[in-house]
Protein backbone atom coordinates (compact mmCIF):
# COMPACT_ATOMS: atom_id res chain seq x y z
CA UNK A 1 60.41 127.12 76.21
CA UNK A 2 58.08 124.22 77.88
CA UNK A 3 57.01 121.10 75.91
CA UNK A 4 53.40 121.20 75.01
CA UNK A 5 51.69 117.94 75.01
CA UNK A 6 49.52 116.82 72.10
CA UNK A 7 46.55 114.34 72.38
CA UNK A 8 46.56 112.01 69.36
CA UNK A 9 43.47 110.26 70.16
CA UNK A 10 41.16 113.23 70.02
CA UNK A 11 42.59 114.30 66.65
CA UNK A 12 42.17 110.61 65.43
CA UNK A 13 38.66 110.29 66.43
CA UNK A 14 37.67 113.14 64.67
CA UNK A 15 39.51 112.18 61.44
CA UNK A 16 37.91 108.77 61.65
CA UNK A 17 34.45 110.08 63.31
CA UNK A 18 34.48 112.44 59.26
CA UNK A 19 35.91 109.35 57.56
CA UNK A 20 32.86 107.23 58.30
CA UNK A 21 30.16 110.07 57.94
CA UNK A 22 31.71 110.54 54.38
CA UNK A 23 31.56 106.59 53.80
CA UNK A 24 27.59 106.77 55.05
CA UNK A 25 26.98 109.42 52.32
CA UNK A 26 28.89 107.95 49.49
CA UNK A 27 27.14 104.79 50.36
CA UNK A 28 24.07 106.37 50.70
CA UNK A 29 24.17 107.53 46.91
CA UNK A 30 25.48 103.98 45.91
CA UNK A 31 28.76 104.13 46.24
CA UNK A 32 31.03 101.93 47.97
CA UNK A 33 34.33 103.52 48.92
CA UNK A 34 37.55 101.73 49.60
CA UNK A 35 40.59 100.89 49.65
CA UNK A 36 42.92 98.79 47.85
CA UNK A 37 46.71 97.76 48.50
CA UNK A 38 49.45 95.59 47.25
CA UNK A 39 51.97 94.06 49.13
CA UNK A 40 55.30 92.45 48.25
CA UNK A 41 57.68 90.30 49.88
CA UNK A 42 56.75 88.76 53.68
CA UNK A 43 57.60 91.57 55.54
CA UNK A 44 56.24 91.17 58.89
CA UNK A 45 55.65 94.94 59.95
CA UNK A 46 54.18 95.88 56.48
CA UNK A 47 51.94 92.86 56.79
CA UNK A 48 50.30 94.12 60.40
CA UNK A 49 50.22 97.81 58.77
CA UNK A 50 48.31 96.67 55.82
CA UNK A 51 46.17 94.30 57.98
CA UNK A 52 45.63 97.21 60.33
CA UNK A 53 44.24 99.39 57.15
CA UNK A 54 41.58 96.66 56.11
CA UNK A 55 40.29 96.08 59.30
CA UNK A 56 39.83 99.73 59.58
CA UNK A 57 38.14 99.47 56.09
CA UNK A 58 36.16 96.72 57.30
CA UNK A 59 35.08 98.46 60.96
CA UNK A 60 33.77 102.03 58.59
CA UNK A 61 32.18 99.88 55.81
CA UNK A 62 34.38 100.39 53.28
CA UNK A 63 35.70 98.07 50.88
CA UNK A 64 39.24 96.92 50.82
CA UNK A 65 41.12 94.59 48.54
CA UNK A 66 44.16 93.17 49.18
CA UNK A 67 46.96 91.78 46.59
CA UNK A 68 49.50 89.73 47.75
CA UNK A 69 52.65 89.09 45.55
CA UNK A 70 56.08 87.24 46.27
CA UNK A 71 59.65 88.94 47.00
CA UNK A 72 61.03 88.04 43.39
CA UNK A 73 57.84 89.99 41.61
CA UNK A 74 59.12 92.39 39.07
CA UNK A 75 57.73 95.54 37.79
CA UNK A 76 55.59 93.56 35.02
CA UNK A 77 53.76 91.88 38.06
């Protein structure tokens, strides 16, 4: 059996191409999607992955919050 190649980029801009039409229409009717995420501890890959996901947020007009809280937070945080 011979490997078949996939193209990720076509599948992505598609996905992202209906993301934003979806964002125009909510926001058409008033609505303001978004997208909101909490992060804990200083971990330097989850920090570019969140960061990654709010400029995305940012680039289809969506809004995005982001919660930052230390490595000793607890459950009650």
């Amino acid at each position: 059996m011979s490997a078949i190649l996939l193209e990720g980029r076509p599948v992505a801009d598609r996905v992202l191409a209906d993301v934003a039409a979806r964002a125009r229409a909510l926001s058409d009717r008033g609505l303001t999607p978004g997208l909101g995420t909490i992060l804990v501890g200083d971990d330097p890959a989850s920090d570019g992955y969140v960061r990654k996901k709010h400029e995305a947020c940012a680039a289809f007009g969506l809004a995005s919050s982001d919660v930052r809280l230390g490595s000793q937070a607890d459950t009650d945080e």
